[in-house]
Protein backbone atom coordinates (compact mmCIF):
# COMPACT_ATOMS: atom_id res chain seq x y z
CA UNK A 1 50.51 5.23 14.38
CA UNK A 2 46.79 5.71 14.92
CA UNK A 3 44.12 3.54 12.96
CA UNK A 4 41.03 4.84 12.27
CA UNK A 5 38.06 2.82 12.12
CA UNK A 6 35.12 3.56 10.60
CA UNK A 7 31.49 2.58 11.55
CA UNK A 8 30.34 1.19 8.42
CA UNK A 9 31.86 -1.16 5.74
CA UNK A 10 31.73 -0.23 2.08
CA UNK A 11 28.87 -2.05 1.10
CA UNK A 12 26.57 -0.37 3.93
CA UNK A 13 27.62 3.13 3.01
CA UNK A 14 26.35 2.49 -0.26
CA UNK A 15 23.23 1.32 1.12
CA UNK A 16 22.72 4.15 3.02
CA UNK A 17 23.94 6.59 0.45
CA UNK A 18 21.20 4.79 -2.11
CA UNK A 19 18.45 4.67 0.79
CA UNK A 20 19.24 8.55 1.53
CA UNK A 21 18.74 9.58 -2.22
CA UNK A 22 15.78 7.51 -2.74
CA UNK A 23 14.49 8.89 0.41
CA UNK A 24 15.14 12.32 -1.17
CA UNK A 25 14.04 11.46 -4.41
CA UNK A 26 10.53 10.45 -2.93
CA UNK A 27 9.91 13.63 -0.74
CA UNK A 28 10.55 15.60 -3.45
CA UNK A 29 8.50 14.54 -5.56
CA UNK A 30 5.29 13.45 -3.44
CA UNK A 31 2.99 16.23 -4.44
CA UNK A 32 4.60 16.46 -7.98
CA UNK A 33 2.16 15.51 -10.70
CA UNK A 34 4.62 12.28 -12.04
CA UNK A 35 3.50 10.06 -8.82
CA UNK A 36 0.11 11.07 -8.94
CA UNK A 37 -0.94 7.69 -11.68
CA UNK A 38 1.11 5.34 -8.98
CA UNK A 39 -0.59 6.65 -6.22
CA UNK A 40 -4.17 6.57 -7.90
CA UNK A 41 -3.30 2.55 -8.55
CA UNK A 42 -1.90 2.08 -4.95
CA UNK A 43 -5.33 3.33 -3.81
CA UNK A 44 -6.72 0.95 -6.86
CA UNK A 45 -4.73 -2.07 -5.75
CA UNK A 46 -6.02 -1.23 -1.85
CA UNK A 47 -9.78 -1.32 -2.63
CA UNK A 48 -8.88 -4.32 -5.00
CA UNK A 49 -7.54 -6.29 -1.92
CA UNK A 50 -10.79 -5.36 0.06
CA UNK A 51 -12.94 -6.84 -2.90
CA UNK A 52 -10.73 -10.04 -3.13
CA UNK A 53 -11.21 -10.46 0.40
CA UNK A 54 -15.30 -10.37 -0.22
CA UNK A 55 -15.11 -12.83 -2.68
CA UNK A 56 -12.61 -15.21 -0.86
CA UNK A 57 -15.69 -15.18 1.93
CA UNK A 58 -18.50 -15.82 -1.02
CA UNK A 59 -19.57 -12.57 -1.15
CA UNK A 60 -20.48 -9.86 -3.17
CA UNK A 61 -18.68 -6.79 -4.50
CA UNK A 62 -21.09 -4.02 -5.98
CA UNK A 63 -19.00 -1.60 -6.94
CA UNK A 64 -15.42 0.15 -5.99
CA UNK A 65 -14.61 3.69 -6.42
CA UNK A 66 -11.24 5.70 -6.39
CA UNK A 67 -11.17 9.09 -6.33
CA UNK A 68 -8.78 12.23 -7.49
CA UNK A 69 -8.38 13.11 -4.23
CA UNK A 70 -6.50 9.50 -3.59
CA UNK A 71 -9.37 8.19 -1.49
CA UNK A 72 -11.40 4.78 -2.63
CA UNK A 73 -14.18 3.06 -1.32
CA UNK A 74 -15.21 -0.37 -1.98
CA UNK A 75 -19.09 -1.18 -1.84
CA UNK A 76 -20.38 -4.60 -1.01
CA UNK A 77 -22.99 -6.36 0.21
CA UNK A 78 -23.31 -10.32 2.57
CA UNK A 79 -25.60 -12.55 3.79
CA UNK A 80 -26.67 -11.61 7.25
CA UNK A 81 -25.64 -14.43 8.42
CA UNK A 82 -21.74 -13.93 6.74
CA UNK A 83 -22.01 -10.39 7.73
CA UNK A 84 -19.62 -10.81 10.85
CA UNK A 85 -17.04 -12.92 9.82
CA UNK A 86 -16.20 -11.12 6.34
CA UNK A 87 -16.01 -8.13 8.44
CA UNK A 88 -12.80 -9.70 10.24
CA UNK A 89 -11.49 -10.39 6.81
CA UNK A 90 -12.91 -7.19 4.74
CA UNK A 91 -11.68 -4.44 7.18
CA UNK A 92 -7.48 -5.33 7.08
CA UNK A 93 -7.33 -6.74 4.12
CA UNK A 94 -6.76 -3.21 1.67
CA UNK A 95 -3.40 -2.78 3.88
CA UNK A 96 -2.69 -6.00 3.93
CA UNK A 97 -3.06 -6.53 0.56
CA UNK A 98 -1.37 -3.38 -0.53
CA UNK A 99 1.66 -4.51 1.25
CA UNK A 100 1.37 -7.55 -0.42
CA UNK A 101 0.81 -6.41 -4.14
């Protein structure tokens, strides 16, 4: 009598059966018009991080922009003499922050 044995217990082929439909589920629907609001507020929520991060080094946010084409830019001005250090702060904090929201 030969036993087979199989690579994966039960609950991790359901995990990977769940992770490979929601992996299919994403691709096809990236460039479908239904993810196009939650992408527009991921690239909200990634400029948003950038602005907290100016204020959390007592700065100033003038303005923040997303666009239709999924790109954002957040505008804002220091003290010459902050200019440097927010910079360290400013610059990773829209990935960091979108990871985090």
């Amino acid at each position: 009598n030969t036993v087979m044995t199989t690579c994966c217990t039960e609950k991790q082929v359901v995990l990977l059966s769940n992770y490979a439909l929601f992996l299919a589920a994403c691709l096809l629907l990236w460039h479908s018009r239904i993810l196009f609001p939650l992408k527009l507020f991921t690239v909200f929520l990634h400029e948003f991080s950038h602005a907290t991060a100016v204020w959390l080094t007592c700065n100033k946010v003038t303005g923040i922009e997303v666009n239709d084409r999924l790109g954002g830019l957040t505008h804002w001005t220091a003290r010459s003499d902050r200019v440097r250090c927010a910079q360290f702060l400013v610059l990773p904090a829209g990935y960091l922050g979108s990871a985090l929201w």
